[in-house]
Protein backbone atom coordinates (compact mmCIF):
# COMPACT_ATOMS: atom_id res chain seq x y z
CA UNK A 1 -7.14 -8.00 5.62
CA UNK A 2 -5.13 -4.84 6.45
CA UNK A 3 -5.75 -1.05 6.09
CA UNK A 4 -3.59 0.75 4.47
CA UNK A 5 -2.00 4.09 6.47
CA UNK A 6 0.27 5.84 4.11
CA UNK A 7 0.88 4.92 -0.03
CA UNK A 8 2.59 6.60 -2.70
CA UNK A 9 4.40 5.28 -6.15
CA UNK A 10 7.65 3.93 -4.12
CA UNK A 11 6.03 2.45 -0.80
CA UNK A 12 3.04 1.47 1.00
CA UNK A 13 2.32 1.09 5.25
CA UNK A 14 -0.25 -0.93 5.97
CA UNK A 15 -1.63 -1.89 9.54
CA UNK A 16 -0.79 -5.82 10.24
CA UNK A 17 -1.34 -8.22 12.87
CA UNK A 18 2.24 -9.29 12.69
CA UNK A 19 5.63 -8.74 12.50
CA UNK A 20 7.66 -9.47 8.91
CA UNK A 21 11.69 -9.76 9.02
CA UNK A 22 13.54 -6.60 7.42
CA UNK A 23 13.85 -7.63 3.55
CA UNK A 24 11.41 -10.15 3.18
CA UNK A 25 9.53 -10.22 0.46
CA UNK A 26 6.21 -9.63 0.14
CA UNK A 27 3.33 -10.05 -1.96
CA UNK A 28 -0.06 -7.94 -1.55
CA UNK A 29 -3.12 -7.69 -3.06
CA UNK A 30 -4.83 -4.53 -2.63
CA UNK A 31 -8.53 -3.25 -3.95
CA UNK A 32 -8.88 0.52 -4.00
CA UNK A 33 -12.08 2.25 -3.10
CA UNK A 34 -12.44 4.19 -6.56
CA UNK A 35 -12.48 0.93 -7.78
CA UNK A 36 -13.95 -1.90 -5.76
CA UNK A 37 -14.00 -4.62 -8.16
CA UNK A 38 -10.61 -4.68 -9.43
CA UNK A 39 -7.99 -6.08 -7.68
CA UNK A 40 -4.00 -4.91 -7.87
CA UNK A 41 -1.26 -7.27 -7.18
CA UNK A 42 1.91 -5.74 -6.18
CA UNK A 43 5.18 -7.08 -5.27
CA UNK A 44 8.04 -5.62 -1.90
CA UNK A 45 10.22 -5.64 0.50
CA UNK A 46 9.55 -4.84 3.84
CA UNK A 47 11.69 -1.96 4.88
CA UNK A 48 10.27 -2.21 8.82
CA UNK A 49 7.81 -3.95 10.54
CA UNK A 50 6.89 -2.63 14.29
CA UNK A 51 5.25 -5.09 16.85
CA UNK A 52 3.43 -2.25 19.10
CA UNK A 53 1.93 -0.61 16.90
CA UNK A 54 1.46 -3.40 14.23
CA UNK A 55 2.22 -0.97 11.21
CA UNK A 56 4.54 -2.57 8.47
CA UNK A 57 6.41 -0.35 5.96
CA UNK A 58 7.15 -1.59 2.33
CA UNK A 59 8.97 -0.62 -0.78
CA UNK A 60 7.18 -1.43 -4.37
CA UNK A 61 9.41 -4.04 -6.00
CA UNK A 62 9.12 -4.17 -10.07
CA UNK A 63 6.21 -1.89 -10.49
CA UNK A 64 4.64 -1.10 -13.88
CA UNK A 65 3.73 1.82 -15.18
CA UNK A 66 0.08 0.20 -15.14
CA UNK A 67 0.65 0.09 -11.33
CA UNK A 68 1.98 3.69 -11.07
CA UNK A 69 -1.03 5.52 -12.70
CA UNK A 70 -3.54 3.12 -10.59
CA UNK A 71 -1.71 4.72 -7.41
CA UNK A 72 -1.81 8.02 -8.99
CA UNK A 73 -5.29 7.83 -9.53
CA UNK A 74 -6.36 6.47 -6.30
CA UNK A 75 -4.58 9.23 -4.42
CA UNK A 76 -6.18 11.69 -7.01
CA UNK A 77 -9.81 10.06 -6.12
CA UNK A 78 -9.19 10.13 -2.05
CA UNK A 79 -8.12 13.77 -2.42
CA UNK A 80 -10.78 14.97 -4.36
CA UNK A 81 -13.35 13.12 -2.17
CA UNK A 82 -12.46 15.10 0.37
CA UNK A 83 -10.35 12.24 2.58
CA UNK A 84 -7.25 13.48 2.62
CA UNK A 85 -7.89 16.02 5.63
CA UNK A 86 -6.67 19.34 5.07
């Protein structure tokens, strides 16, 4: 279980409780909000993973276009429900 800190079509940081190599691969399943009963899978490579502050930063590996307009839409939906600050 992990919360997710930043996202966009190329990348994703997400909050762990611990530390992956540089360039492992990683698999993770994640179930947006504007759509809790569908689950995504999506395939990367962590770019950096930081012990202190537990945050992990990876890079989409082989994404569809499927899997680009379902990030598109969630950051669309957490926008427009006001969660994006501003």
């Amino acid at each position: 279980m992990t919360a997710i800190k930043d996202l966009n079509e190329t990348g994703i940081c997400i909050t762990t409780n611990i530390c992956f190599a540089a360039g492992e691969a990683i698999y993770l399943r994640i179930q947006f909000p504007s759509k809790p009963f569908q689950w995504l899978e999506f395939k990367g490579r962590v770019i950096e993973s930081k012990a202190g502050g537990l945050l992990t930063r990876v890079e989409f590996t082989d994404l569809s276009e499927y899997h680009k307009a379902s990030i598109q839409e969630y950051i669309k939906w957490f926008l427009s429900a006001g969660k994006g600050g501003g």
